[in-house]
C-alpha atoms as a PDB file:
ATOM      1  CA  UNK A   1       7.566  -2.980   7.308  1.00  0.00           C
ATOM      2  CA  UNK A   2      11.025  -2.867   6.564  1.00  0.00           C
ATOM      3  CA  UNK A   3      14.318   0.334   6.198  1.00  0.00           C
ATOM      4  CA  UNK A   4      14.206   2.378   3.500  1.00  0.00           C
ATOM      5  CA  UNK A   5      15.166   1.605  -0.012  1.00  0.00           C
ATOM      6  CA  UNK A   6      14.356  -2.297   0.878  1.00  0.00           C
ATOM      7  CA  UNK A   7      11.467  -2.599  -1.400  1.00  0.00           C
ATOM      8  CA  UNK A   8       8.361  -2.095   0.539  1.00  0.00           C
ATOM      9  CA  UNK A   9       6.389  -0.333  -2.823  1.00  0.00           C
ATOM     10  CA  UNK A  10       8.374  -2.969  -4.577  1.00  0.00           C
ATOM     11  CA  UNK A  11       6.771  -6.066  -3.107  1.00  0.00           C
ATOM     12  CA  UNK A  12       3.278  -4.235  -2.561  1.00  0.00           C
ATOM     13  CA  UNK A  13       3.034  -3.868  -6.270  1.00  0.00           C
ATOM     14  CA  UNK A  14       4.059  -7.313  -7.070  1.00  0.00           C
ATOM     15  CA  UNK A  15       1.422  -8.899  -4.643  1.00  0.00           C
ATOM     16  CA  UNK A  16      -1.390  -6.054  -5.285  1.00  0.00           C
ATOM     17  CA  UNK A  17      -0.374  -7.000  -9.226  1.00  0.00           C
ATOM     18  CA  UNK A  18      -1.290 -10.568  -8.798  1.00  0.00           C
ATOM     19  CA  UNK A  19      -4.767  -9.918  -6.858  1.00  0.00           C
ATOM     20  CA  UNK A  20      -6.095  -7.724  -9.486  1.00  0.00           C
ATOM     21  CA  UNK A  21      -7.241 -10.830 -11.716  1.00  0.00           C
ATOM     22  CA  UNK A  22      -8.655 -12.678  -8.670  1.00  0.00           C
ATOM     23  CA  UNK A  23     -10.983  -9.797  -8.232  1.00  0.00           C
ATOM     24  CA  UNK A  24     -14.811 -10.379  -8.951  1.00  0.00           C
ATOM     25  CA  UNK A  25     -16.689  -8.074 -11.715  1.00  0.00           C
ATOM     26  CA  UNK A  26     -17.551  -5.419  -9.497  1.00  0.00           C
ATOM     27  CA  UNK A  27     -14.411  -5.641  -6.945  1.00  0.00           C
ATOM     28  CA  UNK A  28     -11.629  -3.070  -6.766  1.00  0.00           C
ATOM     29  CA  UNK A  29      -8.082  -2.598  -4.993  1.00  0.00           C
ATOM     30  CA  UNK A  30      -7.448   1.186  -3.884  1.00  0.00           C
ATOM     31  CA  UNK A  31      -4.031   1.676  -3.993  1.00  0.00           C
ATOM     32  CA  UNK A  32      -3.120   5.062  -1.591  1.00  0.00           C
ATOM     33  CA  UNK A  33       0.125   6.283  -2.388  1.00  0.00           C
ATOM     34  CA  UNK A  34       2.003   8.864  -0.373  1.00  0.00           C
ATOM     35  CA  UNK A  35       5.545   7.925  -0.808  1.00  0.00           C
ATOM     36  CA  UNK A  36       6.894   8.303  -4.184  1.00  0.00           C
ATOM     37  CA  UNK A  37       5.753   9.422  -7.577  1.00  0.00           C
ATOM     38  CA  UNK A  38       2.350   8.525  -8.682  1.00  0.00           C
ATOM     39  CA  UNK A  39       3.424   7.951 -12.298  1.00  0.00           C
ATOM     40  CA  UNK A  40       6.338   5.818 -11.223  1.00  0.00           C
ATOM     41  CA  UNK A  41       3.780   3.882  -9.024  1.00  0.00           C
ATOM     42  CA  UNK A  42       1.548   3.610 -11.811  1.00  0.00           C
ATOM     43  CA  UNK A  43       4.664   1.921 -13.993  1.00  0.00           C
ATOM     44  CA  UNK A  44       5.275  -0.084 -11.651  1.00  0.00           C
ATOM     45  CA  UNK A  45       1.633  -1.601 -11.539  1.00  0.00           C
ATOM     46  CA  UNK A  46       2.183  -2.372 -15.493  1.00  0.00           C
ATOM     47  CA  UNK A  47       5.671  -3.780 -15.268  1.00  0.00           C
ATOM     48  CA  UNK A  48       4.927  -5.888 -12.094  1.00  0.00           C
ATOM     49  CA  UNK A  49       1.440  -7.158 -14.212  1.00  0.00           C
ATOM     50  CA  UNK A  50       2.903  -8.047 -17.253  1.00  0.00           C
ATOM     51  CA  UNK A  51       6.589  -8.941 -15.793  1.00  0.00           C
ATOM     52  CA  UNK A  52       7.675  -6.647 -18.658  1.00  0.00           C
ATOM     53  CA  UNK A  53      10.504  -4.169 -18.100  1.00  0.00           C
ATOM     54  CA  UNK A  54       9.474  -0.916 -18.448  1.00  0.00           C
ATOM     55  CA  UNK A  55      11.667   0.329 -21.515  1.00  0.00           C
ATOM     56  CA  UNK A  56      10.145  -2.463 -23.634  1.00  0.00           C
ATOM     57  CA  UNK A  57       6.870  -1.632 -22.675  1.00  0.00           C
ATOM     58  CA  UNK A  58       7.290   1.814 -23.751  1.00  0.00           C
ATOM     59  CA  UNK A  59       9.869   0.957 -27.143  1.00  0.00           C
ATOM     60  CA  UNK A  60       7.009   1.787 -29.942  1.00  0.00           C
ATOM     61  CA  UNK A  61       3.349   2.617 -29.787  1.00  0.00           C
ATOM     62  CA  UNK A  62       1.884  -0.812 -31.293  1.00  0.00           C
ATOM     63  CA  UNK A  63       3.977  -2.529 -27.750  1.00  0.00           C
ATOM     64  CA  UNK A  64       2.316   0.196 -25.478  1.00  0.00           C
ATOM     65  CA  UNK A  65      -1.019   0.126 -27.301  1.00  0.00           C
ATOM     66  CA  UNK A  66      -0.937  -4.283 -26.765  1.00  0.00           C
ATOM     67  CA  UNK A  67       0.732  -3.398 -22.944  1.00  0.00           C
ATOM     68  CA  UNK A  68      -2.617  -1.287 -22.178  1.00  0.00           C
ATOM     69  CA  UNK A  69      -4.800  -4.273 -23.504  1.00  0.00           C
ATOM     70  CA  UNK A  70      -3.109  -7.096 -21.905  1.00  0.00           C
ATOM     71  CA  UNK A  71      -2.931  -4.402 -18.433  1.00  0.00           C
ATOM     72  CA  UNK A  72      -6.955  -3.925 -18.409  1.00  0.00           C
ATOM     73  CA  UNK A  73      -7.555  -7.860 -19.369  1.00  0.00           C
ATOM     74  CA  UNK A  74      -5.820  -8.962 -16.242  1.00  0.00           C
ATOM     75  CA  UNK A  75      -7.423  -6.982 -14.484  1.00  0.00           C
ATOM     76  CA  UNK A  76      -5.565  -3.368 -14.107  1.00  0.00           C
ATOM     77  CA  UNK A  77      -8.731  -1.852 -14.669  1.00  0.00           C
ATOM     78  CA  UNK A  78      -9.571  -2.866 -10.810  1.00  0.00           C
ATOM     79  CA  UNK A  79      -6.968  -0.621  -9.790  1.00  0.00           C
ATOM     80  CA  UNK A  80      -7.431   2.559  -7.940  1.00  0.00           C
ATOM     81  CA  UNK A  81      -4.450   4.619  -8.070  1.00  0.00           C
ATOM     82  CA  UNK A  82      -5.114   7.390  -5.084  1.00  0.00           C
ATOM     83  CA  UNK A  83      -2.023  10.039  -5.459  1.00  0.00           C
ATOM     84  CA  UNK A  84      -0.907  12.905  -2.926  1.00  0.00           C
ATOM     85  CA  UNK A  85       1.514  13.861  -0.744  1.00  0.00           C
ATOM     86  CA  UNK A  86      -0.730  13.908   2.226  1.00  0.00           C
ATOM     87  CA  UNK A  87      -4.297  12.480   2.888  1.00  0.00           C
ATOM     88  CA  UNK A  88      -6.019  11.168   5.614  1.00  0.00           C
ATOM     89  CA  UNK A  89      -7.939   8.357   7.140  1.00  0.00           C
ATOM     90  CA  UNK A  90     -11.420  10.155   6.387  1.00  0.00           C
ATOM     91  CA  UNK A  91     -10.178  10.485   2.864  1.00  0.00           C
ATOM     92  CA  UNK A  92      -9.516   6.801   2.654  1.00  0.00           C
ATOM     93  CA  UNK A  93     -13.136   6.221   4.387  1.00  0.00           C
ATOM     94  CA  UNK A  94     -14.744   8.541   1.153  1.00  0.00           C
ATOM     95  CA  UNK A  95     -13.196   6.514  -1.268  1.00  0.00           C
ATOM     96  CA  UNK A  96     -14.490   3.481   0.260  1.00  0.00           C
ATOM     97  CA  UNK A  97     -17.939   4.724   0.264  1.00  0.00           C
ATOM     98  CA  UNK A  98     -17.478   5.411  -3.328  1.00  0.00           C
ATOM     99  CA  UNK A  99     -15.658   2.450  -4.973  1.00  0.00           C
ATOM    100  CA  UNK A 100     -16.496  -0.579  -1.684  1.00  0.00           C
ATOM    101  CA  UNK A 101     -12.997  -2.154  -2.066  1.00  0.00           C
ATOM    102  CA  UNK A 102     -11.977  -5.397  -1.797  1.00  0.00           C
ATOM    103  CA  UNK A 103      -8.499  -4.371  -0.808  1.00  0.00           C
ATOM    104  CA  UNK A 104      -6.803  -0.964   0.480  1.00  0.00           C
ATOM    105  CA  UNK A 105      -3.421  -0.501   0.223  1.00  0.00           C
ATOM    106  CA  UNK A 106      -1.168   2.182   2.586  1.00  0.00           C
ATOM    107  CA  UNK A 107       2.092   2.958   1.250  1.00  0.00           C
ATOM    108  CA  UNK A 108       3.285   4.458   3.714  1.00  0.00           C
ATOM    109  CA  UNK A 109       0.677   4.464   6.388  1.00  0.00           C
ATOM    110  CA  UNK A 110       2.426   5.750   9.379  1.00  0.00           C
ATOM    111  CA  UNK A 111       2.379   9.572   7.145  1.00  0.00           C
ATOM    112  CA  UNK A 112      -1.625   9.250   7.007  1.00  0.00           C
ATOM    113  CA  UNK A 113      -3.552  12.245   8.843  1.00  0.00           C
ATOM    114  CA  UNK A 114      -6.358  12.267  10.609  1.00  0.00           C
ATOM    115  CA  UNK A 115      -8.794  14.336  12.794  1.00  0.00           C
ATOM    116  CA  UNK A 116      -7.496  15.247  16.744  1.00  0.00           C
ATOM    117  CA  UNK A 117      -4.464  13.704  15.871  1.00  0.00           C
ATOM    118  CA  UNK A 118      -2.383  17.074  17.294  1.00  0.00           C
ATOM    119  CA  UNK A 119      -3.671  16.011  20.667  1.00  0.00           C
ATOM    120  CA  UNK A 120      -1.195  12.396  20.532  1.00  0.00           C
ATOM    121  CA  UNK A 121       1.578  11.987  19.672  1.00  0.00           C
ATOM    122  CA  UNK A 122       4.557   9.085  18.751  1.00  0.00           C
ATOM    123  CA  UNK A 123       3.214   6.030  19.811  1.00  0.00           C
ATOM    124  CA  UNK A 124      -0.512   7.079  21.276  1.00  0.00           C
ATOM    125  CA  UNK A 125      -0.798   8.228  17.587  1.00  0.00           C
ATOM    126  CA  UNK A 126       0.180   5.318  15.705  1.00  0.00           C
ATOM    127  CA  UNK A 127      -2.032   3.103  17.488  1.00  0.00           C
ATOM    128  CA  UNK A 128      -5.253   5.375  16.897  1.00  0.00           C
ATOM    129  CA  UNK A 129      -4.393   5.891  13.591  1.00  0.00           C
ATOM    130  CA  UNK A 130      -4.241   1.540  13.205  1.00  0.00           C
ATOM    131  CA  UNK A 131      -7.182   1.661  14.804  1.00  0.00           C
ATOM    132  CA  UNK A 132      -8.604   3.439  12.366  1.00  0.00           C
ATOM    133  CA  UNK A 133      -7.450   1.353   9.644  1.00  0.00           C
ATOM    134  CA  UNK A 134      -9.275  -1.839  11.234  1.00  0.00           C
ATOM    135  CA  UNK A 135     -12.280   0.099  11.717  1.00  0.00           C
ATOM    136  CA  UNK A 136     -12.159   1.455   8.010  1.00  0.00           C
ATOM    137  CA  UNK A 137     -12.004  -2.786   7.152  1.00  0.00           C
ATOM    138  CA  UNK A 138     -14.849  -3.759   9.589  1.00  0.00           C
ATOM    139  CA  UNK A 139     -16.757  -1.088   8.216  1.00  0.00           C
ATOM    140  CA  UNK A 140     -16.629  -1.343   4.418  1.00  0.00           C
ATOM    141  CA  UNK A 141     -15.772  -5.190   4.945  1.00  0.00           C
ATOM    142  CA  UNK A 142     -12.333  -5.317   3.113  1.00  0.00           C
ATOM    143  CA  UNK A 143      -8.973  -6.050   4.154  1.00  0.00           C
ATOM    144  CA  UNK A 144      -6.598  -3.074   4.795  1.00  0.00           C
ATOM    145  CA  UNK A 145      -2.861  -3.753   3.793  1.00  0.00           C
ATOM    146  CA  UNK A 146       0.056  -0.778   5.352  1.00  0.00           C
ATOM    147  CA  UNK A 147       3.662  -0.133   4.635  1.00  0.00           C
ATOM    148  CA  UNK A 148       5.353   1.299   7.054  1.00  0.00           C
ATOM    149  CA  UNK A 149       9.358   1.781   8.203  1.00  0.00           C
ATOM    150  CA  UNK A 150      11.363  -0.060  10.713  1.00  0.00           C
ATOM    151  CA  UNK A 151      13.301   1.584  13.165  1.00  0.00           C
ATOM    152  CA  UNK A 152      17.098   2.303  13.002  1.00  0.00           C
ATOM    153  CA  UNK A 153      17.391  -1.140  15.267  1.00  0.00           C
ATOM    154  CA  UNK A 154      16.691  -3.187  12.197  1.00  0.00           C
ATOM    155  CA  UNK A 155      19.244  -1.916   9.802  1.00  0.00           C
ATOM    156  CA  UNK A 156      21.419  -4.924   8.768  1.00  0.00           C
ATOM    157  CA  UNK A 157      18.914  -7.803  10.282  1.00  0.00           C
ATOM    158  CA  UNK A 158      17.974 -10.210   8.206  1.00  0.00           C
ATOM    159  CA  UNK A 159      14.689 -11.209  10.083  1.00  0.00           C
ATOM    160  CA  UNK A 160      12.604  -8.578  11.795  1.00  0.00           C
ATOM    161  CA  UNK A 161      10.323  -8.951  14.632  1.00  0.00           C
ATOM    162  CA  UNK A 162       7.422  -6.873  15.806  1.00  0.00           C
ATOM    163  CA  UNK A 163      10.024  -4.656  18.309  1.00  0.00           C
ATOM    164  CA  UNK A 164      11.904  -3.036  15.233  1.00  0.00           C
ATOM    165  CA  UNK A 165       8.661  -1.394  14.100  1.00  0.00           C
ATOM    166  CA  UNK A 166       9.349   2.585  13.893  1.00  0.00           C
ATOM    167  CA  UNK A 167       8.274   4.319  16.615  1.00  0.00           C
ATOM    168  CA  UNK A 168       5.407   2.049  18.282  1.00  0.00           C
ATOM    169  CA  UNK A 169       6.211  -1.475  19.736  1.00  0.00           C
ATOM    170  CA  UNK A 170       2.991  -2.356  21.061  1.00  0.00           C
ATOM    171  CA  UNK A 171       0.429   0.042  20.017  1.00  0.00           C
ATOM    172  CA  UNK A 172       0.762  -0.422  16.386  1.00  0.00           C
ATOM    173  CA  UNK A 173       1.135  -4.200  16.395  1.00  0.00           C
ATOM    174  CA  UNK A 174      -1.948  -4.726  18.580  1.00  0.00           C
ATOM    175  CA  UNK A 175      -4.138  -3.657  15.807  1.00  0.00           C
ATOM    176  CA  UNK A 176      -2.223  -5.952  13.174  1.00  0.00           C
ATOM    177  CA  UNK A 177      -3.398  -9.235  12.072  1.00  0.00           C
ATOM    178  CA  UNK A 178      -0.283 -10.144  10.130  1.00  0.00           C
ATOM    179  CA  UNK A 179       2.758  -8.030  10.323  1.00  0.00           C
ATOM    180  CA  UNK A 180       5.582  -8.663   7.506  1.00  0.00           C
ATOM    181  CA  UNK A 181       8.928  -7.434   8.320  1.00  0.00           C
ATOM    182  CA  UNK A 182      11.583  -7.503   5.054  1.00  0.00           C
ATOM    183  CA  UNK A 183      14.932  -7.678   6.554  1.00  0.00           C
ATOM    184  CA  UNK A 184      17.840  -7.467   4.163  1.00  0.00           C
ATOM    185  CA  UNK A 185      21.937  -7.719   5.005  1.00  0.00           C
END
């Protein structure tokens, strides 16, 4: 978690990147985006894999054509790119069923729907909807990885704790494993 325009997406992408080539034959990373672009996601997956800026990667069609190869031989190929502006946690659960993930990336979780979640709100809602998330990793035995914000309370800290989570200081965290917060002055 961390404030906007700290680079959440950023350092997913570099650390999802890195996975993909650790990956068995039939193991996959989905990858659900909800925050910016899918295209610009998707760029950032190749730049952040072959540490390539994107201009160069796209300056003539012999460098794309060798980007693409080099991409799928290090494993891009095992990356699910899941695009839309809102989804929920039973659409995450399908995709499961249908591709049994290693790893499923969030970005940004906190935005994710689900079903009867009009009846909580704040807090109450964020800690179902974590819930969820562990359940969707017990059940299709793969580890679940979220972005989500920090409050207003962590603007200008360099280290954040568990309180400067948006919205839900115990709830949310009580369903975490590991919680990473990217503080920045």
């Amino acid at each position: 978690f961390a404030r906007t325009n700290i680079g959440k997406t950023s350092w997913l992408v570099s650390e999802i990147t890195n996975f993909c080539h650790q990956l068995g034959d039939d193991e996959y990373i989905l990858y659900f985006n909800n925050e910016e672009a899918g295209r610009q996601v998707k760029y950032r997956f190749y730049t952040a894999m072959l540490n390539t800026p994107l201009g160069k990667l796209k300056s003539s069609v012999d460098t794309a054509r060798l980007a693409m190869e080099t991409y799928a031989k290090r494993g891009g190929h095992k990356l699910k790119l899941y695009d839309k502006d809102v989804f929920s946690v039973e659409d995450i659960d399908r995709f499961c069923y249908d591709y049994k993930p290693r790893i499923v990336v969030v970005d940004v979780a906190d935005k994710v729907h689900f079903r009867g979640m009009g009846q909580l709100e704040g807090a109450q809602r964020l800690k179902e909807l974590y819930r969820r998330y562990r359940e969707i990793s017990k059940r299709h035995n793969c580890t679940v990885i979220t972005s989500a914000q920090a409050s207003a309370d962590a603007a200008g800290k360099k280290w954040l704790d568990l309180i400067h989570m948006d919205m839900s200081k115990v709830g949310k965290p009580a369903e975490l494993d590991l919680s990473i917060g990217i503080g920045a002055t």
